[in-house]
Protein backbone atom coordinates (compact mmCIF):
# COMPACT_ATOMS: atom_id res chain seq x y z
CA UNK A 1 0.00 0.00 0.00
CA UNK A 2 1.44 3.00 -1.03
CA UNK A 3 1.93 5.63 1.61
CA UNK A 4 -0.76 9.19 1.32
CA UNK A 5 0.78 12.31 0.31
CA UNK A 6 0.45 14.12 4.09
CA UNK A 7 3.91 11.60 5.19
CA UNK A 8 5.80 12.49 1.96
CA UNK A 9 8.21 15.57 2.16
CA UNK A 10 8.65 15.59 -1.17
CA UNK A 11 4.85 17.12 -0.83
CA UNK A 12 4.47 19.18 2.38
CA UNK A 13 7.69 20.69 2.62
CA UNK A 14 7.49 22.51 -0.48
CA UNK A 15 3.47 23.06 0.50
CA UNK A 16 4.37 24.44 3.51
CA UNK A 17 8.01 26.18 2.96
CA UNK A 18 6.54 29.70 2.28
CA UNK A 19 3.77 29.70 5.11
CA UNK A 20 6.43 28.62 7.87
CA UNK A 21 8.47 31.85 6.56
CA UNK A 22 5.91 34.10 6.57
CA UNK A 23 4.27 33.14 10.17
CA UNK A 24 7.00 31.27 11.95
CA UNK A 25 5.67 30.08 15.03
CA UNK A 26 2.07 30.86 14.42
CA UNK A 27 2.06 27.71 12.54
CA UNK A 28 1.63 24.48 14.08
CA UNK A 29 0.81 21.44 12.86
CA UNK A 30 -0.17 17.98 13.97
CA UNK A 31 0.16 14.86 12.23
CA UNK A 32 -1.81 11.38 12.51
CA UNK A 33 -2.24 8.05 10.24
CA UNK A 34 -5.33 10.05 8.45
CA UNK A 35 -4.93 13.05 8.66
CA UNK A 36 -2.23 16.66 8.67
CA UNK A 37 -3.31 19.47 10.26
CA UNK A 38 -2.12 22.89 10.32
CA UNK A 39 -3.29 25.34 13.41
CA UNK A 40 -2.50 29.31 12.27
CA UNK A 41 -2.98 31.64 15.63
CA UNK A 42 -3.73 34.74 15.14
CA UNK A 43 -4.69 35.41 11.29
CA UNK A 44 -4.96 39.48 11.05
CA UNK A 45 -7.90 39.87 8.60
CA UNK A 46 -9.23 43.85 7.70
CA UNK A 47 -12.14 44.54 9.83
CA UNK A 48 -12.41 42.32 11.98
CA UNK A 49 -11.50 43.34 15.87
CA UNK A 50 -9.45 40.54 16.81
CA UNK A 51 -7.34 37.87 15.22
CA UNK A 52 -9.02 34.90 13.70
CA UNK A 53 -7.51 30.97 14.33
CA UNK A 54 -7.66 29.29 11.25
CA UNK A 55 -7.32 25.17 10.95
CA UNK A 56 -6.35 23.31 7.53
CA UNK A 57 -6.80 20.08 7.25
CA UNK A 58 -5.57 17.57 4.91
CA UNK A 59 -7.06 13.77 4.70
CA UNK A 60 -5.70 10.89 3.15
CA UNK A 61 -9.12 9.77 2.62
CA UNK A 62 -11.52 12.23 3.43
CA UNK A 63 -14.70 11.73 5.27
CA UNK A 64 -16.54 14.09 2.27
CA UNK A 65 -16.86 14.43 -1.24
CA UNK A 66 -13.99 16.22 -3.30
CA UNK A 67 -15.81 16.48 -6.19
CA UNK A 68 -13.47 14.92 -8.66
CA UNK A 69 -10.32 16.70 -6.85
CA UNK A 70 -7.28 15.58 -5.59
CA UNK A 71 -7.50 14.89 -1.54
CA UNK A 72 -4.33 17.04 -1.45
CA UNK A 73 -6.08 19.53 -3.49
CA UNK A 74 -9.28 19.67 -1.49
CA UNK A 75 -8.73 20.11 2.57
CA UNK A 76 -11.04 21.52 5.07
CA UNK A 77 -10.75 24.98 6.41
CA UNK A 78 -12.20 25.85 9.46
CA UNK A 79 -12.03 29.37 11.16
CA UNK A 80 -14.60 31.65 13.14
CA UNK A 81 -16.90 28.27 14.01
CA UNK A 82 -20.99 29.31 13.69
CA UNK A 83 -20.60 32.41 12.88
CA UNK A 84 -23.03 33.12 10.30
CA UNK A 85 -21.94 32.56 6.66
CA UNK A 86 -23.21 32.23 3.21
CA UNK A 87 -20.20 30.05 2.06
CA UNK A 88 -19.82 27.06 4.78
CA UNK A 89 -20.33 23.22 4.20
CA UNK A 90 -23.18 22.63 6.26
CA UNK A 91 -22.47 19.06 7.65
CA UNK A 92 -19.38 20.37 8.97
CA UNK A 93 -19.30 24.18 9.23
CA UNK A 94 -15.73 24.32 6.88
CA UNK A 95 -14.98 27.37 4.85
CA UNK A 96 -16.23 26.99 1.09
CA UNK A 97 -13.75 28.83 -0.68
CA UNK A 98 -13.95 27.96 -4.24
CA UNK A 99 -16.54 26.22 -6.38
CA UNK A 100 -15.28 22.41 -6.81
CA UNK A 101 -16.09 22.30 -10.79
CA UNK A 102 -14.30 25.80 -11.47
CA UNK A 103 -10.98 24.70 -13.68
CA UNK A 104 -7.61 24.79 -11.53
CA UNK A 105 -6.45 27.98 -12.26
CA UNK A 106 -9.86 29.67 -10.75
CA UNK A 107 -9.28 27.25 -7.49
CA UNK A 108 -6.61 26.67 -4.83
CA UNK A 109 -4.62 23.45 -5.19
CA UNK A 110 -1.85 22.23 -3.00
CA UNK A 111 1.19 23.21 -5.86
CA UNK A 112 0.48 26.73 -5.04
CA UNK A 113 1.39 26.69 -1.45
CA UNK A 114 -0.26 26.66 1.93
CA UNK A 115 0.51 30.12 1.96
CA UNK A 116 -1.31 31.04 -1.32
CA UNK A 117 -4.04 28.96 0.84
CA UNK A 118 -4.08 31.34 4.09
CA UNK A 119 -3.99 34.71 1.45
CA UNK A 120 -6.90 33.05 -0.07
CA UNK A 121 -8.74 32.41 3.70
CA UNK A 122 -7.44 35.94 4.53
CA UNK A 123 -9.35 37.69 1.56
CA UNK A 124 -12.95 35.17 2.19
CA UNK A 125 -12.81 36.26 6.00
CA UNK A 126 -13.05 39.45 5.26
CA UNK A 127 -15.42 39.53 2.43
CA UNK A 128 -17.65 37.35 5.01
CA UNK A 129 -17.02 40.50 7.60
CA UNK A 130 -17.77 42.75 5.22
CA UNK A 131 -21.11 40.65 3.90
CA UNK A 132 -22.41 40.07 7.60
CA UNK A 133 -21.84 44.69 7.97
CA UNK A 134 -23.91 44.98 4.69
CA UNK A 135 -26.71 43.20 5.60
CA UNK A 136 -25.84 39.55 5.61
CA UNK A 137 -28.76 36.93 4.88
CA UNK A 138 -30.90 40.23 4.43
CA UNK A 139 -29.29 41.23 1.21
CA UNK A 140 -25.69 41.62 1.95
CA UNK A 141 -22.70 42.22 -0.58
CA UNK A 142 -20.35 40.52 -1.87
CA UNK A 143 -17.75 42.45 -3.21
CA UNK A 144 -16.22 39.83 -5.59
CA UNK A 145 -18.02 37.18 -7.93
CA UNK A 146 -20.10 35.12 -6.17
CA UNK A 147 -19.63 31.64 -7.05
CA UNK A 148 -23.19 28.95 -7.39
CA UNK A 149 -23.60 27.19 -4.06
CA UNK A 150 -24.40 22.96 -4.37
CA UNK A 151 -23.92 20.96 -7.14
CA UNK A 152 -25.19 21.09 -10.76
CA UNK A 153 -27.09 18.17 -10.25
CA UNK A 154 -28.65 18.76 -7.08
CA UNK A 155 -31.49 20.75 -5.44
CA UNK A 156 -29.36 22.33 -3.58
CA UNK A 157 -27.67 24.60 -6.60
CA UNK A 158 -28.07 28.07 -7.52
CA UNK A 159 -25.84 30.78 -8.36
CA UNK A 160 -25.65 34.40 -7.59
CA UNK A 161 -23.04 35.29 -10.26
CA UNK A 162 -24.74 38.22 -11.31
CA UNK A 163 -21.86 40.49 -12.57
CA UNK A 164 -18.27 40.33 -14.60
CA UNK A 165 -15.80 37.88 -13.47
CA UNK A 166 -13.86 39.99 -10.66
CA UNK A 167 -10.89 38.46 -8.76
CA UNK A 168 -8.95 39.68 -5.96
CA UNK A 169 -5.89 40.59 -5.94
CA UNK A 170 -3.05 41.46 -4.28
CA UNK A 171 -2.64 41.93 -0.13
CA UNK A 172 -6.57 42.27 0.20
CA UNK A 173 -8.90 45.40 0.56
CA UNK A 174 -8.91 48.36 2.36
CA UNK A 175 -10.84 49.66 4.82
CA UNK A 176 -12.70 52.96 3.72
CA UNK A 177 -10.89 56.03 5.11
């Protein structure tokens, strides 16, 4: 049986290389026969009042669908538990932070970097903040293309991409002076 990507270095060091620069000691992580986890402390995101824990985890054979993605390519993100959200898996509160079907290049996979990862949790948190101050489930914005929630072939689908393809970029927004 081959051994899952999570106990080969030739995987997470270069996945995690950048991140471990950037926030030194702020990142932890915890290893187990199933599963890598990283623990970030203290994730400064525009907005919000205090400092946000994030958690990433990686499965080598994870307990939910991947939707035709890599495991490796595919982890859960968890930060700011039950606070209210329009993009969260529902059976287990994670972060949705792309749309599964989107093409690789419009989604996060693990060559670019757990730090190209935390940038990309950075900029959501705050376009949640931002969503919740504008209204929230009452009409709230969201300031970048909204991608369609569910699957194609499910109920559950619908999309609110109403304008242009917009992308973030660079360090994030800025607060209003």
């Amino acid at each position: 049986m081959p051994l899952w990507y999570g106990v080969q270095p030739s995987w997470w060091a270069p996945l995690e290389r950048d991140a471990r620069q950037h926030f030194g000691d702020a990142l932890q992580h915890t290893y187990d026969r199933e599963s890598l986890t990283y623990e970030l402390t203290g994730l400064d995101v525009i907005g919000e009042p205090d400092p946000i824990d994030v958690q990433i985890r990686f499965h080598s054979n994870p307990p939910y669908p991947t939707y035709g993605q890599r495991p490796e390519d595919f982890p859960r993100v968890h930060a700011k538990p039950g606070v209210p959200s329009k993009h969260r898996y529902r059976f287990d509160d994670a972060l949705c932070l792309w749309y599964p079907l989107d093409p690789a290049e419009q989604r996060w996979t693990s060559s670019k970097g757990l730090l190209d990862l935390i940038e990309t949790v950075r900029t959501h948190l705050f376009l949640k903040h931002y969503w919740r101050l504008t209204g929230g489930e009452q009409g709230g914005q969201w300031l970048v293309e909204d991608a369609p929630h569910g699957m194609p072939e499910s109920d559950a689908w619908r999309s609110s991409r109403r304008h242009k393809r917009r992308t973030a970029a660079g360090p994030g927004p800025r607060p209003p002076h």
